[in-house]
N, C-alpha and C. Protein backbone atom coordinates (compact mmCIF):
# COMPACT_ATOMS: atom_id res chain seq x y z
N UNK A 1 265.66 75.93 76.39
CA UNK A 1 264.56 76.80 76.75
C UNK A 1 263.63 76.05 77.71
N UNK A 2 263.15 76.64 78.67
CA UNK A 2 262.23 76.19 79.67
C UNK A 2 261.01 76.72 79.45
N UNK A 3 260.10 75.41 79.85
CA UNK A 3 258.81 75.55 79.50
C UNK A 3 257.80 75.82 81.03
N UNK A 4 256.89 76.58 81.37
CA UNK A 4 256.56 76.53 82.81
C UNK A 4 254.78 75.98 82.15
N UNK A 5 254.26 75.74 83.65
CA UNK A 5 252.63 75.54 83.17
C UNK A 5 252.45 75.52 85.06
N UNK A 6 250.60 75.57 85.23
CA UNK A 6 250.15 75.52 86.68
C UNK A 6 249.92 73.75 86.38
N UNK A 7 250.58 73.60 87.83
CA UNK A 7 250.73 72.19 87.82
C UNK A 7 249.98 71.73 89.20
N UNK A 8 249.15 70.87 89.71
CA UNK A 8 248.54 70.25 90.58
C UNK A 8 249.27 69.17 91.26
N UNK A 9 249.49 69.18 92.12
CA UNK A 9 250.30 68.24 93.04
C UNK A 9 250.00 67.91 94.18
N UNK A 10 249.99 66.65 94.79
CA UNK A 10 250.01 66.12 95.71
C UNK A 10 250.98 65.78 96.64
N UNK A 11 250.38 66.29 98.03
CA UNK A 11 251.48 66.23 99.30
C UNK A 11 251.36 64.91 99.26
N UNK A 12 252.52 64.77 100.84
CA UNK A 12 252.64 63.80 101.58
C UNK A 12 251.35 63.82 102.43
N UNK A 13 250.97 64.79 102.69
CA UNK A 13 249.69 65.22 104.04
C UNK A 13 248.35 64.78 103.14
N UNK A 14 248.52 63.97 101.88
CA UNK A 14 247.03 63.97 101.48
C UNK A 14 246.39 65.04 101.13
N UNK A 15 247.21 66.10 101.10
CA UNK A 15 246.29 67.21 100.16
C UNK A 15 246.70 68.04 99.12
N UNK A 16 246.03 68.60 98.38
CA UNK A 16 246.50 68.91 97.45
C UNK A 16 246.69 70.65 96.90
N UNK A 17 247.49 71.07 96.08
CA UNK A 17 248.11 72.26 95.77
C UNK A 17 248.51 72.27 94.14
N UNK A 18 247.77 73.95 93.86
CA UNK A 18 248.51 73.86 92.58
C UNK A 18 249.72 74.78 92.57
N UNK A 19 251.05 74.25 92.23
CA UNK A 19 251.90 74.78 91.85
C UNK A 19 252.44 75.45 90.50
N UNK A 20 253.42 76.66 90.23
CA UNK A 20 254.11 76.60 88.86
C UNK A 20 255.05 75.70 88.85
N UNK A 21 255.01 75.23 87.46
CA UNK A 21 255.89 73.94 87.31
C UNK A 21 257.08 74.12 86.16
N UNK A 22 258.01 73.85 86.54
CA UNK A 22 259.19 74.26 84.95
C UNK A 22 259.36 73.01 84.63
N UNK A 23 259.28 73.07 83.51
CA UNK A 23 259.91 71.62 82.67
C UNK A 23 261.58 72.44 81.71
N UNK A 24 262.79 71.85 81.96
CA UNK A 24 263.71 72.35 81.38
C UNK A 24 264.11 71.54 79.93
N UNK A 25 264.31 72.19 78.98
CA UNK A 25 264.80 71.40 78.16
C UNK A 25 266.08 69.96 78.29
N UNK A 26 265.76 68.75 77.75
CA UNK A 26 266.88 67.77 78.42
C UNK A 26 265.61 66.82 79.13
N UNK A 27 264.59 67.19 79.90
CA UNK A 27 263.28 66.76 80.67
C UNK A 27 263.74 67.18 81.81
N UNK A 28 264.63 67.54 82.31
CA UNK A 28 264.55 68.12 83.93
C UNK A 28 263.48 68.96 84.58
N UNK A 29 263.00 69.06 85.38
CA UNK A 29 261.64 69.37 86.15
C UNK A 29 261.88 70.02 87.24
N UNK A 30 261.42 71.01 87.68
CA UNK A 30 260.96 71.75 88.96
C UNK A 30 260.08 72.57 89.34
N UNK A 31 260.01 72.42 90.58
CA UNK A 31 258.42 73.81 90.83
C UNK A 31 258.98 74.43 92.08
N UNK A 32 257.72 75.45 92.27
CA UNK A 32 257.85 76.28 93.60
C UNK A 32 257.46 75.78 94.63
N UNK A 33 258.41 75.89 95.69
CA UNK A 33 257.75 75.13 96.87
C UNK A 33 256.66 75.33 97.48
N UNK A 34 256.29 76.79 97.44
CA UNK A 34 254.41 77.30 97.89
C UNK A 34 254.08 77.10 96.56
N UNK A 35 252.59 76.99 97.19
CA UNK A 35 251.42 76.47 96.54
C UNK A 35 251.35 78.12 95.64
N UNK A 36 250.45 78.33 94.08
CA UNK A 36 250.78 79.61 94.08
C UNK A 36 249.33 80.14 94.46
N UNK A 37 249.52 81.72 94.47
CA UNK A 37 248.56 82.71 95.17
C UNK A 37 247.76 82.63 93.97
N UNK A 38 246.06 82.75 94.00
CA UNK A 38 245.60 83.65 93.11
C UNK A 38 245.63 85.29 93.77
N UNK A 39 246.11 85.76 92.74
CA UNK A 39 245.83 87.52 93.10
C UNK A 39 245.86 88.04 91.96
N UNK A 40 245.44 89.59 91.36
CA UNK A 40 245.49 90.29 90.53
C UNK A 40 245.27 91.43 90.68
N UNK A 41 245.44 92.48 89.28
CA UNK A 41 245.21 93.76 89.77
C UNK A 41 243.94 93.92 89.41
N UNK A 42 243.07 92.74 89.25
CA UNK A 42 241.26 92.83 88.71
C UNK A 42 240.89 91.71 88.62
N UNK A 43 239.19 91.67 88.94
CA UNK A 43 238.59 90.47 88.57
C UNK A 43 239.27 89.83 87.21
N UNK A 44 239.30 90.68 85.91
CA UNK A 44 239.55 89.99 85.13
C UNK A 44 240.64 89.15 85.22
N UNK A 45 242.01 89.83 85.47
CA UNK A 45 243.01 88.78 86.45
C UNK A 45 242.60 87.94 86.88
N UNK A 46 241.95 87.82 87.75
CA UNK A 46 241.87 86.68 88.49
C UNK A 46 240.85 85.57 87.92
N UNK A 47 240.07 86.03 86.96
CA UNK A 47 239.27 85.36 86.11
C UNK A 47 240.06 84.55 84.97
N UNK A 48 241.41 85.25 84.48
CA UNK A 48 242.09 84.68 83.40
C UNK A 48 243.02 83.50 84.37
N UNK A 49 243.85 83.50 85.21
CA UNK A 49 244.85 82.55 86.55
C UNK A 49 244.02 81.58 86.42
N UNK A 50 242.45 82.22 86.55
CA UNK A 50 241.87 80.66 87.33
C UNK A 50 241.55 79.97 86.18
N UNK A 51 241.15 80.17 84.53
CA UNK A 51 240.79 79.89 83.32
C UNK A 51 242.25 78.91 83.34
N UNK A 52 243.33 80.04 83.26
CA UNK A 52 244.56 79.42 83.00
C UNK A 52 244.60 78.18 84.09
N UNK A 53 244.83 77.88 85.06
CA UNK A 53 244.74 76.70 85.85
C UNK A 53 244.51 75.86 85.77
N UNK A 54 242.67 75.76 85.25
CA UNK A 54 241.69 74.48 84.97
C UNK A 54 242.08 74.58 83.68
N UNK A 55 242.88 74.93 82.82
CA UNK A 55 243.23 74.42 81.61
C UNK A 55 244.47 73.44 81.82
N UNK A 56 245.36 73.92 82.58
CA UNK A 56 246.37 73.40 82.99
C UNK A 56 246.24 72.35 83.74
N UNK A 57 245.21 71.88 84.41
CA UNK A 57 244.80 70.76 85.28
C UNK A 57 244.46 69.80 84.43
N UNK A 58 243.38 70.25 83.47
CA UNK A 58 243.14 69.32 82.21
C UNK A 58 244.40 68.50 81.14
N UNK A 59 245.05 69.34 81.36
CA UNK A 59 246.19 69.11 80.27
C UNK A 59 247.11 67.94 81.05
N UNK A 60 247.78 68.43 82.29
CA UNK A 60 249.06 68.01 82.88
C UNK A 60 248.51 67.32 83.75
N UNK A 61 247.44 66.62 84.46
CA UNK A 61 246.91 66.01 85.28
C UNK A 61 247.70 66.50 86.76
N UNK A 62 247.84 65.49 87.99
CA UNK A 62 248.58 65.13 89.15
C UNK A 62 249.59 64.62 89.30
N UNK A 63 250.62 65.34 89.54
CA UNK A 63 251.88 64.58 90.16
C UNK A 63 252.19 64.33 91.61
N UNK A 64 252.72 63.91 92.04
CA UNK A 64 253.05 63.74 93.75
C UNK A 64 254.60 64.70 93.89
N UNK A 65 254.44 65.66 94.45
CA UNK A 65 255.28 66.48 95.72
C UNK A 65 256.61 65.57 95.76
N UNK A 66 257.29 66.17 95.43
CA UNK A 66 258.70 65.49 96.01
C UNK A 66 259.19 64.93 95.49
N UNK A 67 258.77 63.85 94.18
CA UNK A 67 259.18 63.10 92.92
C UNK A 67 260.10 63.86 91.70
């Protein structure tokens, strides 16, 4: 079973992006290559993404792009 979370990552270009991140059972790892969108069909949407995020930033810290 695969686990996903918003994950923060660092380019090569020095800047930074939060991505979705899969962690696969075994520890294998991957994300999406774009950065993801906030969008929703409502403020509240977009109020819960961004809650969800900075929780997820707290939790999983920075990884570097490409590792």
């Amino acid at each position: 079973m695969s686990k996903w979370h918003y994950q923060v990552m660092k380019h090569s270009d020095d800047r930074y992006a939060i991505h979705e991140y899969f962690e696969f059972h075994g520890g294998a790892s991957s994300w999406e290559k774009q950065p993801t969108r906030i969008d929703g069909d409502s403020v509240d949407d977009i109020k819960k993404m961004l809650q969800m995020m900075l929780n997820d930033i707290d939790r999983h810290g920075v990884k570097a792009y490409g590792l």
